[in-house]
PDB file of N, CA and C in Angstrom:
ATOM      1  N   UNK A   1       2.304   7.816  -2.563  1.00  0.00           N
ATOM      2  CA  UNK A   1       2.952   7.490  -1.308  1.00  0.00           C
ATOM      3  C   UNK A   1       4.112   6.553  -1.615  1.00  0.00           C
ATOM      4  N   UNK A   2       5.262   6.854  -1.431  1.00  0.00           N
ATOM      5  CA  UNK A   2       5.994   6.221  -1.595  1.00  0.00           C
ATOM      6  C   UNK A   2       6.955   6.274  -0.068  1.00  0.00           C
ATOM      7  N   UNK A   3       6.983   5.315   0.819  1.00  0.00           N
ATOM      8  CA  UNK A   3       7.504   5.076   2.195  1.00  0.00           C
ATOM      9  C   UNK A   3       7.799   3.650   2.844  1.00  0.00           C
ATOM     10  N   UNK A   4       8.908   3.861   3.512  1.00  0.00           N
ATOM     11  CA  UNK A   4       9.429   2.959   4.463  1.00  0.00           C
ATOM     12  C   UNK A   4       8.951   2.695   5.989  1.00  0.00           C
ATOM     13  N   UNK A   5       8.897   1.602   6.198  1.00  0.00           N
ATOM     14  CA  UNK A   5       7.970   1.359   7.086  1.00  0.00           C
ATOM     15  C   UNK A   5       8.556   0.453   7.987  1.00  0.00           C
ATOM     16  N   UNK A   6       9.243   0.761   8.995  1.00  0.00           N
ATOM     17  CA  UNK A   6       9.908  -0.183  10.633  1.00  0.00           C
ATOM     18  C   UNK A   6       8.706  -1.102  10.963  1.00  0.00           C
ATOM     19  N   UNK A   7       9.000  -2.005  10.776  1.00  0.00           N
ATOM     20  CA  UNK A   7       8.189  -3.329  12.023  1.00  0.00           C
ATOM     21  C   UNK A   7       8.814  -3.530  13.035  1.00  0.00           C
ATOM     22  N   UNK A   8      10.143  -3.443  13.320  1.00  0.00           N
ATOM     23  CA  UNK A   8      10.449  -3.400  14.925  1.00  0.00           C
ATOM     24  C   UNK A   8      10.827  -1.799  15.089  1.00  0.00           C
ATOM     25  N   UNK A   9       9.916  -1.459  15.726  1.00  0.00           N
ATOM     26  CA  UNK A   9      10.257   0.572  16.603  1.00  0.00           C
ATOM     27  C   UNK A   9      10.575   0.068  17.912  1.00  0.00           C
ATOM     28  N   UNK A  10      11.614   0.058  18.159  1.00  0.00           N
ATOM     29  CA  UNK A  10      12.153   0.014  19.915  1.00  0.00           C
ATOM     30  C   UNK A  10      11.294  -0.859  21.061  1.00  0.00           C
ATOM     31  N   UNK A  11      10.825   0.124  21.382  1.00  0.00           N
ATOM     32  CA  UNK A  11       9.938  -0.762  22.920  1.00  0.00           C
ATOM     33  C   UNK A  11       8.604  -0.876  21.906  1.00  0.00           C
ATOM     34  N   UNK A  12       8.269  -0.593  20.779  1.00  0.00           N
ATOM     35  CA  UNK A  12       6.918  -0.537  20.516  1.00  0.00           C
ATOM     36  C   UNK A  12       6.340  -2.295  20.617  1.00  0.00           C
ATOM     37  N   UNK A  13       5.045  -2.780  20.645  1.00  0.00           N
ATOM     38  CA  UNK A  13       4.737  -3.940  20.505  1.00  0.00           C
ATOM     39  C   UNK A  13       4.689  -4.423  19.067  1.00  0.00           C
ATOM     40  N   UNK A  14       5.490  -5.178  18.629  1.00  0.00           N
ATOM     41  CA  UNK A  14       5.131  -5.534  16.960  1.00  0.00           C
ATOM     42  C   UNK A  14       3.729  -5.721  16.222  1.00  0.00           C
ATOM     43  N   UNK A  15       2.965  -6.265  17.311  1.00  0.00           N
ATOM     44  CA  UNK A  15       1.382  -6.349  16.532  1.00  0.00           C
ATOM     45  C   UNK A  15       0.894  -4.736  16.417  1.00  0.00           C
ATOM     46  N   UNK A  16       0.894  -4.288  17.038  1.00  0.00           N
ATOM     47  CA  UNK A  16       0.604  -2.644  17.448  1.00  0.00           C
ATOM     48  C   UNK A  16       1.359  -1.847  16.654  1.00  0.00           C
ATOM     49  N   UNK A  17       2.436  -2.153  16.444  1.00  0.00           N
ATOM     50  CA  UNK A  17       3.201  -1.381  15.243  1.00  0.00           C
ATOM     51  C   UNK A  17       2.600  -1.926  14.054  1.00  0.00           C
ATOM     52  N   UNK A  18       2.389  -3.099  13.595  1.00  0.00           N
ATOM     53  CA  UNK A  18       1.653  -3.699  12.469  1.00  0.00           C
ATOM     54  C   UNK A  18       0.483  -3.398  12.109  1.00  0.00           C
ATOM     55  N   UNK A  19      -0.248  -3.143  13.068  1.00  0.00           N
ATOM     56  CA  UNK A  19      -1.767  -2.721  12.843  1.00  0.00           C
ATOM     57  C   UNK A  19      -1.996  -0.719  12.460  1.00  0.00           C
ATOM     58  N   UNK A  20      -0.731  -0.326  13.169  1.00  0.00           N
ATOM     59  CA  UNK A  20      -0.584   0.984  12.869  1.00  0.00           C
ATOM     60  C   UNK A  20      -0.258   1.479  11.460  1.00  0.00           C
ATOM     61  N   UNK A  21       0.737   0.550  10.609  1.00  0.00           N
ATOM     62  CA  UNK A  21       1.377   0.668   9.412  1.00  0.00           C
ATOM     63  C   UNK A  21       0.330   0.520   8.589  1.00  0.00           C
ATOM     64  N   UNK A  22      -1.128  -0.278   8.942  1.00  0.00           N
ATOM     65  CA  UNK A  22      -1.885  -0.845   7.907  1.00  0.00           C
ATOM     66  C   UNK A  22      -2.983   0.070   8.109  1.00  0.00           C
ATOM     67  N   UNK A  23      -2.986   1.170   9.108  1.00  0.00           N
ATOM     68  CA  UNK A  23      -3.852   1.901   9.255  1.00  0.00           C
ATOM     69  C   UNK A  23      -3.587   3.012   8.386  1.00  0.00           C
ATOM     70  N   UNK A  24      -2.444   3.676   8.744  1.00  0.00           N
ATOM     71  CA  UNK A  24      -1.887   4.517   7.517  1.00  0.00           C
ATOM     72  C   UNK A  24      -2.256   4.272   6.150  1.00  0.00           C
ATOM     73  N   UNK A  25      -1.634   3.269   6.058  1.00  0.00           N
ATOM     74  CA  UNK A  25      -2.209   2.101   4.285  1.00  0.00           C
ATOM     75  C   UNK A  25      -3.894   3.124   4.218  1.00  0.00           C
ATOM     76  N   UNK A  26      -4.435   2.464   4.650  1.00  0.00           N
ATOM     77  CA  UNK A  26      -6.021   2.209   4.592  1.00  0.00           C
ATOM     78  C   UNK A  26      -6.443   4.162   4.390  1.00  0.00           C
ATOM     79  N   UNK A  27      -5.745   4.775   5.309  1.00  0.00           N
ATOM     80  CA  UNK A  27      -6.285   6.642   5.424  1.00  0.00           C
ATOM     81  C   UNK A  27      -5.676   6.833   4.089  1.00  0.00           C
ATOM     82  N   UNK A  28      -4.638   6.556   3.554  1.00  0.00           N
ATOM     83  CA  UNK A  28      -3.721   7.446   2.317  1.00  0.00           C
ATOM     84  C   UNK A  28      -5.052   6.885   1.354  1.00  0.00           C
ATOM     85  N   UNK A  29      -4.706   5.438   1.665  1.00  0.00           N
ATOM     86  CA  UNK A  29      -6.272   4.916   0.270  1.00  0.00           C
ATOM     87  C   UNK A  29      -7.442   5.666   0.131  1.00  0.00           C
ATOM     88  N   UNK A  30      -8.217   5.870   1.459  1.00  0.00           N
ATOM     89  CA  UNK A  30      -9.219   6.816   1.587  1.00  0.00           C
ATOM     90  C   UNK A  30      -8.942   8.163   1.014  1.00  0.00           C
ATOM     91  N   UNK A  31      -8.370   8.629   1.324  1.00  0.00           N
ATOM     92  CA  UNK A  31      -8.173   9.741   1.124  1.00  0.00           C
ATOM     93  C   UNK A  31      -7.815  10.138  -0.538  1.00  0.00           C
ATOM     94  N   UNK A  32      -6.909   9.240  -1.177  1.00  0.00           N
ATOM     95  CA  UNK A  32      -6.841   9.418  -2.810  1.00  0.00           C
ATOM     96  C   UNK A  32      -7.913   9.047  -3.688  1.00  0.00           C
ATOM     97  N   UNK A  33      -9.147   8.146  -2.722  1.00  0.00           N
ATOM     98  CA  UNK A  33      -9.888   8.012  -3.732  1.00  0.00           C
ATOM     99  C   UNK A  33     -11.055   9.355  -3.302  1.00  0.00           C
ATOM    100  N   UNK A  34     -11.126   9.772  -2.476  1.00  0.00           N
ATOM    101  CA  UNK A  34     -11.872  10.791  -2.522  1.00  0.00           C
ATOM    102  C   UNK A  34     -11.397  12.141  -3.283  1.00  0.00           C
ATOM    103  N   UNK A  35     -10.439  11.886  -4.096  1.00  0.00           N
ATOM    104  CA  UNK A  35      -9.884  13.348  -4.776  1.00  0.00           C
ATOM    105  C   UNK A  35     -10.711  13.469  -6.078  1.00  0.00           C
ATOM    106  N   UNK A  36     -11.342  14.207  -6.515  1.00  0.00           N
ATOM    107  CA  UNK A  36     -12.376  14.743  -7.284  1.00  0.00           C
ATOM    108  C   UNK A  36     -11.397  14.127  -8.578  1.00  0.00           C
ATOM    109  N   UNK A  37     -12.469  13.509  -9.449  1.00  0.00           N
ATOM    110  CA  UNK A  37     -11.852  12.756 -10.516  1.00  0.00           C
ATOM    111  C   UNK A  37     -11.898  13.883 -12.080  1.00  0.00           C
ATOM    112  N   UNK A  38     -11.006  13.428 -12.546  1.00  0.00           N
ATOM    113  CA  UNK A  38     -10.756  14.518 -13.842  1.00  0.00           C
ATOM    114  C   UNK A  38     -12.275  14.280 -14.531  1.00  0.00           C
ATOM    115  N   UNK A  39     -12.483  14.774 -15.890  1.00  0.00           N
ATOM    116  CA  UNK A  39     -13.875  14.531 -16.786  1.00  0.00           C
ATOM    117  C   UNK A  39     -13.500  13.480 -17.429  1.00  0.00           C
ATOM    118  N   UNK A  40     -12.324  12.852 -17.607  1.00  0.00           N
ATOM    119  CA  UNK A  40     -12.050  11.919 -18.467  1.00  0.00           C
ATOM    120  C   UNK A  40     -11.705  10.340 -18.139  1.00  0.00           C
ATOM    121  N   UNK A  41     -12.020  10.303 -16.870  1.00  0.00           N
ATOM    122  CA  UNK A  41     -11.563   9.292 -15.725  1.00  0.00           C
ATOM    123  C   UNK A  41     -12.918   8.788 -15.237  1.00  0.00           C
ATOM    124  N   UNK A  42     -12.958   7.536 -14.869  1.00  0.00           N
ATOM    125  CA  UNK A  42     -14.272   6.566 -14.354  1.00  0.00           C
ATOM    126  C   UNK A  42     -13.922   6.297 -13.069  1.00  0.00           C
ATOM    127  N   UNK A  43     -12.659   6.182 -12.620  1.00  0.00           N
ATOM    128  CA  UNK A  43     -12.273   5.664 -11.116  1.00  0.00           C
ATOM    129  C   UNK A  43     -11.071   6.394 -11.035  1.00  0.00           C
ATOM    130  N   UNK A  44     -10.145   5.998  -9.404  1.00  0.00           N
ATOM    131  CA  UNK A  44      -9.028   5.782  -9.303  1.00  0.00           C
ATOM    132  C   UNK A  44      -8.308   4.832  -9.579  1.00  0.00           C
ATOM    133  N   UNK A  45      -7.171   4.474 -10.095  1.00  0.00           N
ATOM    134  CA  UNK A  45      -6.611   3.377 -10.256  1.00  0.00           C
ATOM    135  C   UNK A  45      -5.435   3.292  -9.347  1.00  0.00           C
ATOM    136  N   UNK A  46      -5.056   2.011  -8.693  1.00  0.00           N
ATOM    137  CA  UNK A  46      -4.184   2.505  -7.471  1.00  0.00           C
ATOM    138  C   UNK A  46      -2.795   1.785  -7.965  1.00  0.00           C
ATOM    139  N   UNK A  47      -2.173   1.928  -8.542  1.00  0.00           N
ATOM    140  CA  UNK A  47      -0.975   1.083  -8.323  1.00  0.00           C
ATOM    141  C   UNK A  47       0.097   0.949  -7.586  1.00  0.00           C
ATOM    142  N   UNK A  48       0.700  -0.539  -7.234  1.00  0.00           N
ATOM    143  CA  UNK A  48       1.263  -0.858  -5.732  1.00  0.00           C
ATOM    144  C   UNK A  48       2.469  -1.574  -6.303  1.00  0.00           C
ATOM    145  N   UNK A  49       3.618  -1.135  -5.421  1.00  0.00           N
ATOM    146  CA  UNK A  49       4.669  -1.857  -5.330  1.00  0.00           C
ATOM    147  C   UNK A  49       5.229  -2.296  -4.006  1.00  0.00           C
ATOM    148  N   UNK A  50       5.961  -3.150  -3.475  1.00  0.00           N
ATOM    149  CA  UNK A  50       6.115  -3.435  -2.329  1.00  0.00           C
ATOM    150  C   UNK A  50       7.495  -4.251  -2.308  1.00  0.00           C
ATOM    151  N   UNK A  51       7.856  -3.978  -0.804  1.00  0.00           N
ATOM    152  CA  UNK A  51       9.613  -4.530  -0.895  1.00  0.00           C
ATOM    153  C   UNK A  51       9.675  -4.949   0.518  1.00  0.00           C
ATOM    154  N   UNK A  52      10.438  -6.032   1.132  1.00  0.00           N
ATOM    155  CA  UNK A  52      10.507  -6.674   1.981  1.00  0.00           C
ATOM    156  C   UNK A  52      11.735  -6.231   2.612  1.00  0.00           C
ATOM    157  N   UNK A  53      12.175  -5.305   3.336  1.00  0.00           N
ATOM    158  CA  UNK A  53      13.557  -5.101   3.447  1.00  0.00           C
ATOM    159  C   UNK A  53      14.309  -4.161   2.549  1.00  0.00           C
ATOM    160  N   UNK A  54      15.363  -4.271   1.555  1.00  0.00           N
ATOM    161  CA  UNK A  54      16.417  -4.039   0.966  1.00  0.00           C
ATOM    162  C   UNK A  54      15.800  -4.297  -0.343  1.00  0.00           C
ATOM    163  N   UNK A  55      15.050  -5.146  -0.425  1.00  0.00           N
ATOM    164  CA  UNK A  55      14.456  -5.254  -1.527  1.00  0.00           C
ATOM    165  C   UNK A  55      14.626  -5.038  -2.942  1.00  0.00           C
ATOM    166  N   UNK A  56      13.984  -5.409  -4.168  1.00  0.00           N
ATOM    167  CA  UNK A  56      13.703  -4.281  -5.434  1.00  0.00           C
ATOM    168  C   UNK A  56      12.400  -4.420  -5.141  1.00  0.00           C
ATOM    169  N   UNK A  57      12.038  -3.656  -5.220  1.00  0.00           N
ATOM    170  CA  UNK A  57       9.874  -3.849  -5.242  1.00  0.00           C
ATOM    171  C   UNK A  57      10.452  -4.240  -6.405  1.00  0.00           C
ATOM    172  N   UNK A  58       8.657  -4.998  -6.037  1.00  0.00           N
ATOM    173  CA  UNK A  58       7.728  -5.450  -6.869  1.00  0.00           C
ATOM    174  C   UNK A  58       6.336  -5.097  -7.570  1.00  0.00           C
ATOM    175  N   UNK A  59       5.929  -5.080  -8.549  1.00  0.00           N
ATOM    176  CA  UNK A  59       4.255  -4.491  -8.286  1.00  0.00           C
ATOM    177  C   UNK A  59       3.309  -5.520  -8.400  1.00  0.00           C
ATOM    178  N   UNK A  60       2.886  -5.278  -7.272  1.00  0.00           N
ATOM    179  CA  UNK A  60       1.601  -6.046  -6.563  1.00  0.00           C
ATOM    180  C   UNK A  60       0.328  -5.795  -6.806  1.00  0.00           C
ATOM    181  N   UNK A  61      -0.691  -6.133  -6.828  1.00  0.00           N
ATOM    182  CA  UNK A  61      -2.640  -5.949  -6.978  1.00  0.00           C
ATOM    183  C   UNK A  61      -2.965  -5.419  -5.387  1.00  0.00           C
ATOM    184  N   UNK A  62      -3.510  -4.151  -5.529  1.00  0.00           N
ATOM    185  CA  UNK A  62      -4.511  -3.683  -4.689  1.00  0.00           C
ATOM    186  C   UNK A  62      -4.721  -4.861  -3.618  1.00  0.00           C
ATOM    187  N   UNK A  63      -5.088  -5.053  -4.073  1.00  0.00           N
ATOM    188  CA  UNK A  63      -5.918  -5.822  -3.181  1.00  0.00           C
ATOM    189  C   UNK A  63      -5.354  -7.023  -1.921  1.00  0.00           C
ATOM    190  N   UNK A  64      -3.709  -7.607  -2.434  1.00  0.00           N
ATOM    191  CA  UNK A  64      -2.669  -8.237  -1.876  1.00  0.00           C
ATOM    192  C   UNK A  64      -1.844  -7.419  -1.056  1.00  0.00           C
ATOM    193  N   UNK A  65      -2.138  -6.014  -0.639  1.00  0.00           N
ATOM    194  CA  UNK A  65      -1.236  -5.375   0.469  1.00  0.00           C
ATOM    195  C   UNK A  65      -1.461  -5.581   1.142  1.00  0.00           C
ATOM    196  N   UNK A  66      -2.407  -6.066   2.533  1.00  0.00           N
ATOM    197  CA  UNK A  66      -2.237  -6.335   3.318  1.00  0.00           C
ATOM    198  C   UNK A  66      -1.658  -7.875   3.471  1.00  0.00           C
ATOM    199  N   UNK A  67      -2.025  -8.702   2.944  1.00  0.00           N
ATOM    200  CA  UNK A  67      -1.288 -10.082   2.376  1.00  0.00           C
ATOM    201  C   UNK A  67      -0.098  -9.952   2.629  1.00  0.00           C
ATOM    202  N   UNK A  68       0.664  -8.810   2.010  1.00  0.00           N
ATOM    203  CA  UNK A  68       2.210  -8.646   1.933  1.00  0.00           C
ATOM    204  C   UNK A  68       2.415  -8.332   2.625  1.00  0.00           C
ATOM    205  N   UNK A  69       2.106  -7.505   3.602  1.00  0.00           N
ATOM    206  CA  UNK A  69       2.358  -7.148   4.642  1.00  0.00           C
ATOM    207  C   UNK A  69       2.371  -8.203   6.333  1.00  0.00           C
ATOM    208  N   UNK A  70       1.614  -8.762   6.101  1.00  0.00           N
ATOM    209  CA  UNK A  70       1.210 -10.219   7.147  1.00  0.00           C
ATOM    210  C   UNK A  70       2.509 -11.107   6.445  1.00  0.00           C
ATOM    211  N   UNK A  71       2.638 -11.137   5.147  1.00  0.00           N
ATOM    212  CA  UNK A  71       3.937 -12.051   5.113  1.00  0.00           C
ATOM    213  C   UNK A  71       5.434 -11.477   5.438  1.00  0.00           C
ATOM    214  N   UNK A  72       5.164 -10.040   5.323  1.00  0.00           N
ATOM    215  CA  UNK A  72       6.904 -10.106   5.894  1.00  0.00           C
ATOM    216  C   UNK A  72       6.912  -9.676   7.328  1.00  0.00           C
ATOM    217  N   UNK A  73       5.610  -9.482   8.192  1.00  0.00           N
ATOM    218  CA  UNK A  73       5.713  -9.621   9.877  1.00  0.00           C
ATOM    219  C   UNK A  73       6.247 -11.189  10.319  1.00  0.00           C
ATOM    220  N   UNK A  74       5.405 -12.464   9.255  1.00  0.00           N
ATOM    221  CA  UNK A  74       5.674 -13.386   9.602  1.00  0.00           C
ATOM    222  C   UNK A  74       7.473 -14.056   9.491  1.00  0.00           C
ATOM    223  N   UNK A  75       7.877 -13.061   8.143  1.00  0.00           N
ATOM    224  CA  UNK A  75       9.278 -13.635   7.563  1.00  0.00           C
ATOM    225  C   UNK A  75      10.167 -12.618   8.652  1.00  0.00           C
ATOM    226  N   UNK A  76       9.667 -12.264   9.535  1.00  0.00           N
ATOM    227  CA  UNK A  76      10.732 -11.162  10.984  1.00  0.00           C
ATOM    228  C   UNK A  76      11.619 -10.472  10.291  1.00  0.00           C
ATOM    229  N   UNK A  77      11.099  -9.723   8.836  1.00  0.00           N
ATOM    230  CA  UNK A  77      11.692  -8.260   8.540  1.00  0.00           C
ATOM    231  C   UNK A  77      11.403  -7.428   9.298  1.00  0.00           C
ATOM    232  N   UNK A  78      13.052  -6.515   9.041  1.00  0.00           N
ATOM    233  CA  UNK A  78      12.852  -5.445   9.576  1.00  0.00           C
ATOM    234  C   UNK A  78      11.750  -4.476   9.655  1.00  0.00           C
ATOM    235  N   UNK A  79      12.097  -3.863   7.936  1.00  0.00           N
ATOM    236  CA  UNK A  79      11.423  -2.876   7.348  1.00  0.00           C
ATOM    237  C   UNK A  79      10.716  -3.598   5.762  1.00  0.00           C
ATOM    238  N   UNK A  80       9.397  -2.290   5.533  1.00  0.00           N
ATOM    239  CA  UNK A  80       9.174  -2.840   3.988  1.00  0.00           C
ATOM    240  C   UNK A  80       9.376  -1.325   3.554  1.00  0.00           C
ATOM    241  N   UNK A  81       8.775  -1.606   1.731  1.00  0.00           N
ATOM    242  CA  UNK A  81       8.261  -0.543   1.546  1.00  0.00           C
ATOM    243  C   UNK A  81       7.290  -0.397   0.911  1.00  0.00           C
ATOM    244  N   UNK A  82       6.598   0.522   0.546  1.00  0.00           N
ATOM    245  CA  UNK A  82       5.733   0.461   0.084  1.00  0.00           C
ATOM    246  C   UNK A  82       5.156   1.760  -0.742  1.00  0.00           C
ATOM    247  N   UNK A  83       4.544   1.751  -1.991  1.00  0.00           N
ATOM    248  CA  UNK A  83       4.745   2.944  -2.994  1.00  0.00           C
ATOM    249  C   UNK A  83       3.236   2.524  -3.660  1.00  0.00           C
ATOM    250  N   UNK A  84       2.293   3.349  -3.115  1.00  0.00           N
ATOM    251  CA  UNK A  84       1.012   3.441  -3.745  1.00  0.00           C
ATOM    252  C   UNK A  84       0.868   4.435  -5.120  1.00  0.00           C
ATOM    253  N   UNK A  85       0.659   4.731  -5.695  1.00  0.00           N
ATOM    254  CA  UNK A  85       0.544   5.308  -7.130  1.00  0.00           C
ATOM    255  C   UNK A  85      -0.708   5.634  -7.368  1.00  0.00           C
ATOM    256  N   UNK A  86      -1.915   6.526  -7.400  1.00  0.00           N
ATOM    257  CA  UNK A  86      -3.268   6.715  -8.009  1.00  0.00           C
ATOM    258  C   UNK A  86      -2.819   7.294  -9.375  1.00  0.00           C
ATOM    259  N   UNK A  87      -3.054   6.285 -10.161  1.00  0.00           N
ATOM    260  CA  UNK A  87      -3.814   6.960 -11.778  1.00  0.00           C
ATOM    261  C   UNK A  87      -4.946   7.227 -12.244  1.00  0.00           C
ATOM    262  N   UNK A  88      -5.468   7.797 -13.017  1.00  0.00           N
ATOM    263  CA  UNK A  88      -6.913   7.886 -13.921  1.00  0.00           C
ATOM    264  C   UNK A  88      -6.779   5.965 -14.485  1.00  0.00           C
ATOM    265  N   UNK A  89      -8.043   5.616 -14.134  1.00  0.00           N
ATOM    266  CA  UNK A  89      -8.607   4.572 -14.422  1.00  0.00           C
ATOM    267  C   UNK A  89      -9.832   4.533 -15.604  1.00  0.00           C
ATOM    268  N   UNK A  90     -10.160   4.185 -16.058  1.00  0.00           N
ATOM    269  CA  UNK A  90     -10.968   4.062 -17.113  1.00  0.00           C
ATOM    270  C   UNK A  90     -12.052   2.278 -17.513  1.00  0.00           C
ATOM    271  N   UNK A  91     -13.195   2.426 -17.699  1.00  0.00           N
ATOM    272  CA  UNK A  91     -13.629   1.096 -17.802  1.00  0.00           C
ATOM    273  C   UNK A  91     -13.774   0.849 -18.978  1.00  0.00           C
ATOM    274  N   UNK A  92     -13.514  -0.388 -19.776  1.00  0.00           N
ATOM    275  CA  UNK A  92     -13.733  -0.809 -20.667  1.00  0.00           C
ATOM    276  C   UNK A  92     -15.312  -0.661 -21.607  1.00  0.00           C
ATOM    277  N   UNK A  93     -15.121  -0.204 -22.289  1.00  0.00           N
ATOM    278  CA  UNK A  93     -16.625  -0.136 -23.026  1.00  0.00           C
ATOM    279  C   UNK A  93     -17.410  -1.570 -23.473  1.00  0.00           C
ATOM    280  N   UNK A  94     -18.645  -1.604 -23.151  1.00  0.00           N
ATOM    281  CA  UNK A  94     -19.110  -2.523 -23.509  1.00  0.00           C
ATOM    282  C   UNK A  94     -19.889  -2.558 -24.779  1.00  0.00           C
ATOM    283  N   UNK A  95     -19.445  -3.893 -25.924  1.00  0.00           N
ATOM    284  CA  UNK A  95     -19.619  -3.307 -26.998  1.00  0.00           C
ATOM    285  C   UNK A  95     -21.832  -4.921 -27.209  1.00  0.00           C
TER     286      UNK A  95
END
């Protein structure tokens, strides 16, 4: 997923537009980790980049998107973006 994302849509309410953007977030997530994993793969691995505007992304941890997202509603950007990535993940062997 790689997409741009309006925090102010016209008449829309900004919290309501905010909560909508993070809903999307949350279905694309669902949805890539349910994709049947290769034989050589232990997980999904998600990698995230994110941009405030005009931006250059950045890449960010899983786990800090919504974080980033609550900070640039608060910093009254426009737009972000945002570029999820699933790779083959793999766990470390325990020796």
């Amino acid at each position: 997923m790689k997409k741009v994302f309006k925090l102010k849509e016209g008449n829309k309410n900004p919290q309501r537009q905010l909560d909508a953007i993070k809903h999307e977030i949350r279905k694309y997530i669902k949805r890539e980790k349910r994709k049947p994993l290769p034989n050589d793969a232990d997980f999904w691995d998600l990698k995230c980049k994110f941009a405030i505007n005009d931006e250059e992304p950045k890449a960010i941890e899983f786990t800090e998107i919504t974080m980033c997202i609550d900070e640039a509603s608060k910093k009254d950007a426009d737009s972000i973006y945002m570029e999820i990535i699933s790779t083959i993940g793999k766990k470390a062997k325990a020796e």
